[in-house]
N, C-alpha and C. Protein backbone atom coordinates (compact mmCIF):
# COMPACT_ATOMS: atom_id res chain seq x y z
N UNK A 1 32.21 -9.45 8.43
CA UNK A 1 31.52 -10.39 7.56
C UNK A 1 32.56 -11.29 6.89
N UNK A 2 32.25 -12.55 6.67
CA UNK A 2 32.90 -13.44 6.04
C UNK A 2 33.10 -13.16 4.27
N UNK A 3 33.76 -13.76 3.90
CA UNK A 3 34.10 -13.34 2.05
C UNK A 3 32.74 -14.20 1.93
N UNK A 4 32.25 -13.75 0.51
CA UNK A 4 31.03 -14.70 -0.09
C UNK A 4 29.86 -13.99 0.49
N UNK A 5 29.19 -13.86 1.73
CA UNK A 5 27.96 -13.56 1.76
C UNK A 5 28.02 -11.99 2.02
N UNK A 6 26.53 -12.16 1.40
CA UNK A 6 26.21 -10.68 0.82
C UNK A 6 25.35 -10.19 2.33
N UNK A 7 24.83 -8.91 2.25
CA UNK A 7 24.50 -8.56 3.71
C UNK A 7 22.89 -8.67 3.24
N UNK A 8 21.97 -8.97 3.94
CA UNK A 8 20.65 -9.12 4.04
C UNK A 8 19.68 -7.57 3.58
N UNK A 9 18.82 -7.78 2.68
CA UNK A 9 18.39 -6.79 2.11
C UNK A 9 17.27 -5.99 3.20
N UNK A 10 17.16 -4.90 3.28
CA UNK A 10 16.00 -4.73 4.48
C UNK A 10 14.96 -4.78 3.72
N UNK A 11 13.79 -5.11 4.37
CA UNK A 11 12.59 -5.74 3.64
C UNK A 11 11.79 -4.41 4.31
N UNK A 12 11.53 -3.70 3.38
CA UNK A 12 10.36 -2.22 3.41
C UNK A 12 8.86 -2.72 3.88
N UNK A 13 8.82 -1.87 5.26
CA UNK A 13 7.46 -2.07 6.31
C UNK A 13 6.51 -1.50 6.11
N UNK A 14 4.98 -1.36 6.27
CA UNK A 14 4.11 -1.30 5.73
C UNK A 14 4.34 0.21 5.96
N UNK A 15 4.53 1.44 6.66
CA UNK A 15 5.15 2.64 7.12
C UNK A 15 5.99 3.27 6.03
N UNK A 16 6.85 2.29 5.52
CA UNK A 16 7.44 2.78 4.40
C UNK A 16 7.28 2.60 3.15
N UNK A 17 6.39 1.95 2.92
CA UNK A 17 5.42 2.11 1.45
C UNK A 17 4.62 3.18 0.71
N UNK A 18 4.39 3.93 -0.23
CA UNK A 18 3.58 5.12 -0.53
C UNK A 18 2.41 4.38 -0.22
N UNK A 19 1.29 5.52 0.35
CA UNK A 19 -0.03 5.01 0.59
C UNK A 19 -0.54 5.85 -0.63
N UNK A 20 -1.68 5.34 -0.76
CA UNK A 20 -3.01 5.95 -1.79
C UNK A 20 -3.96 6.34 -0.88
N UNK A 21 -4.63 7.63 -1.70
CA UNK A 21 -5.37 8.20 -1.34
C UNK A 21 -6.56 8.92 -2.35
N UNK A 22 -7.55 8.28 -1.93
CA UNK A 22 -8.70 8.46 -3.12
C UNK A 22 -10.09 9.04 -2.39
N UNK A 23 -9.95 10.15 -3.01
CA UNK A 23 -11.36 10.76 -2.64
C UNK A 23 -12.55 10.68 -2.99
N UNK A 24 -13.37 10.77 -1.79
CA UNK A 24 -14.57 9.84 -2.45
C UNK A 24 -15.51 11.27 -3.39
N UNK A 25 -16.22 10.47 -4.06
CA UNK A 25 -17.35 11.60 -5.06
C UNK A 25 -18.49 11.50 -5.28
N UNK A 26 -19.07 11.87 -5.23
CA UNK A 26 -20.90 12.13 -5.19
C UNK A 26 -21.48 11.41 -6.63
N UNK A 27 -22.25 11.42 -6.58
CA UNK A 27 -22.60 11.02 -8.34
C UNK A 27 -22.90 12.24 -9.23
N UNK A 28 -23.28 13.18 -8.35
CA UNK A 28 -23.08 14.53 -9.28
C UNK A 28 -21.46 14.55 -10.12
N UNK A 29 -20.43 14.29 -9.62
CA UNK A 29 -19.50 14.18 -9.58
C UNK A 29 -19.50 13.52 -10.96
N UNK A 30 -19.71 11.99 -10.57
CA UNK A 30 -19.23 11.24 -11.93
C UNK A 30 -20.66 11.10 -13.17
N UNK A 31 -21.54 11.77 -12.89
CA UNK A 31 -22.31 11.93 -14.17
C UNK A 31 -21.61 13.41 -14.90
N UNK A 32 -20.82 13.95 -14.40
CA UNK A 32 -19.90 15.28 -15.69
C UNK A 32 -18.52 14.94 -15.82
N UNK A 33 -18.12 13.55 -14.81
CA UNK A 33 -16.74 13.30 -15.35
C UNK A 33 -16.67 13.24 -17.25
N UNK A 34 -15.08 13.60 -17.52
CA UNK A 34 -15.28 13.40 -18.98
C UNK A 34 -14.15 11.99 -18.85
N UNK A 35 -14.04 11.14 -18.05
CA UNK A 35 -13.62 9.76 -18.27
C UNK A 35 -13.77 8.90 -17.46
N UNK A 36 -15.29 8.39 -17.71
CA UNK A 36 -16.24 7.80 -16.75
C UNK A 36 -15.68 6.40 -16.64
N UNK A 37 -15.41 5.83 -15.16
CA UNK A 37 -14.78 4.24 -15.19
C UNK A 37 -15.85 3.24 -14.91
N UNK A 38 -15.97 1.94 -14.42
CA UNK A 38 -16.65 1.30 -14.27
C UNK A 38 -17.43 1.30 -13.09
N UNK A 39 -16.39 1.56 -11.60
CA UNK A 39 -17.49 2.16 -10.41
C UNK A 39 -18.10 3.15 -10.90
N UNK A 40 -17.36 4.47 -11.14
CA UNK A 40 -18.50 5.77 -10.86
C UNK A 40 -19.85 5.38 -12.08
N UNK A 41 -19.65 4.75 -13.10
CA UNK A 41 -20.82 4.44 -13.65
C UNK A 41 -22.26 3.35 -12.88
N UNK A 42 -21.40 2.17 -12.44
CA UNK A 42 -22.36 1.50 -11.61
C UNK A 42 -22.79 2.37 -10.38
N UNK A 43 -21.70 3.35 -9.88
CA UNK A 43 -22.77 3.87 -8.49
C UNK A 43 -23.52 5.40 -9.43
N UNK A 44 -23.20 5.50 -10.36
CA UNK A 44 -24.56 6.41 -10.92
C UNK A 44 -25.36 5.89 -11.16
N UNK A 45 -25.81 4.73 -11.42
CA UNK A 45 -27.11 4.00 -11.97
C UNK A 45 -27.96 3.19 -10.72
N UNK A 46 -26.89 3.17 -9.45
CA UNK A 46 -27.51 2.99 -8.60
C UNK A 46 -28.38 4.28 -8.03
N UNK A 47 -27.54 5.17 -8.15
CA UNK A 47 -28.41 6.19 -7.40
C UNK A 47 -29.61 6.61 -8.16
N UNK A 48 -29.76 6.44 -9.78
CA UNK A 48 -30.82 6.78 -10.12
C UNK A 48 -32.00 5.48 -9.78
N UNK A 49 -31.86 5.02 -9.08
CA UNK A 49 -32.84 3.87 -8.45
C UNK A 49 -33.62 5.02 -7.42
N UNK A 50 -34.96 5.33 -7.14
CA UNK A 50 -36.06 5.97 -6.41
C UNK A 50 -35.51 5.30 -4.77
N UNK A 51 -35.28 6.48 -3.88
CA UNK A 51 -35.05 5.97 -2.64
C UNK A 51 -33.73 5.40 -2.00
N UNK A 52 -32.69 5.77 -2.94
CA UNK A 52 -31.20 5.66 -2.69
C UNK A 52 -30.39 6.54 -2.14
N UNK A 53 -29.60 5.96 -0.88
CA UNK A 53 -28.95 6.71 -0.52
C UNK A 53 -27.38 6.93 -0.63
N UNK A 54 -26.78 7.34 -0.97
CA UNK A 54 -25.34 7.49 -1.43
C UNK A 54 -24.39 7.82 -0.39
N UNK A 55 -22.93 7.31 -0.31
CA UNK A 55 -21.99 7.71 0.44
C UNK A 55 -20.96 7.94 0.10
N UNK A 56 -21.44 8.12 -1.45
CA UNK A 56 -19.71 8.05 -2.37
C UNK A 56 -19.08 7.28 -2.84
N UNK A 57 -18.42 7.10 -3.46
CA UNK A 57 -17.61 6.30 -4.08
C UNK A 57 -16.37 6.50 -4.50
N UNK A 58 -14.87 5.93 -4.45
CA UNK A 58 -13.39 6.38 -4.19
C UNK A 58 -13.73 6.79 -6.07
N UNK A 59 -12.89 7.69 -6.09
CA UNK A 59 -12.49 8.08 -7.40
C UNK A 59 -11.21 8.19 -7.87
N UNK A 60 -10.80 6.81 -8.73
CA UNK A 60 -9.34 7.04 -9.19
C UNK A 60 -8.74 7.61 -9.70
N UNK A 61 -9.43 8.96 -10.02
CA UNK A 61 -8.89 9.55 -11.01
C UNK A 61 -8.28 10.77 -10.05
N UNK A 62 -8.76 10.82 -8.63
CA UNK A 62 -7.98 11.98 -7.45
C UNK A 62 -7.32 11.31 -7.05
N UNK A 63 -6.63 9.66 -6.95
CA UNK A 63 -5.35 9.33 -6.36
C UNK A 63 -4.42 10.29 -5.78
N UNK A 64 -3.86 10.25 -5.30
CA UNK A 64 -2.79 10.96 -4.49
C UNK A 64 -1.94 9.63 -3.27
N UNK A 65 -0.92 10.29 -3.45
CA UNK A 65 0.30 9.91 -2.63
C UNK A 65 0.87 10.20 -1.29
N UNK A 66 0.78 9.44 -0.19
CA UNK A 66 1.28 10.01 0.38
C UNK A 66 2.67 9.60 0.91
């Protein structure tokens, strides 16, 4: 290498980034959470709508790393 330049930084690939991981939860789930957020509240009020069907909803509060 020449004097003066610095060597090129490696630029971190999507592979080497921590991923998130959020598990999804029932609304049983977030009607006894004791720190209810803004999804699990809107998908509890959906489900108390007559004739709803649910598939969960990510819950930030099980984040995890991988």
């Amino acid at each position: 290498m020449a004097k003066g330049k610095a060597a090129k930084k490696k630029q971190p690939t999507a592979s080497d980034r921590k991923r998130t991981v959020l598990k999804l939860v029932l609304s049983d789930t977030c009607a006894v959470c004791k720190t209810p957020c803004a999804r699990g509240l809107r998908y509890l009020a959906s489900m108390r709508q007559p004739g709803a069907v649910g598939r969960g909803v990510p819950c930030i509060l099980t984040r995890t790393y991988l």
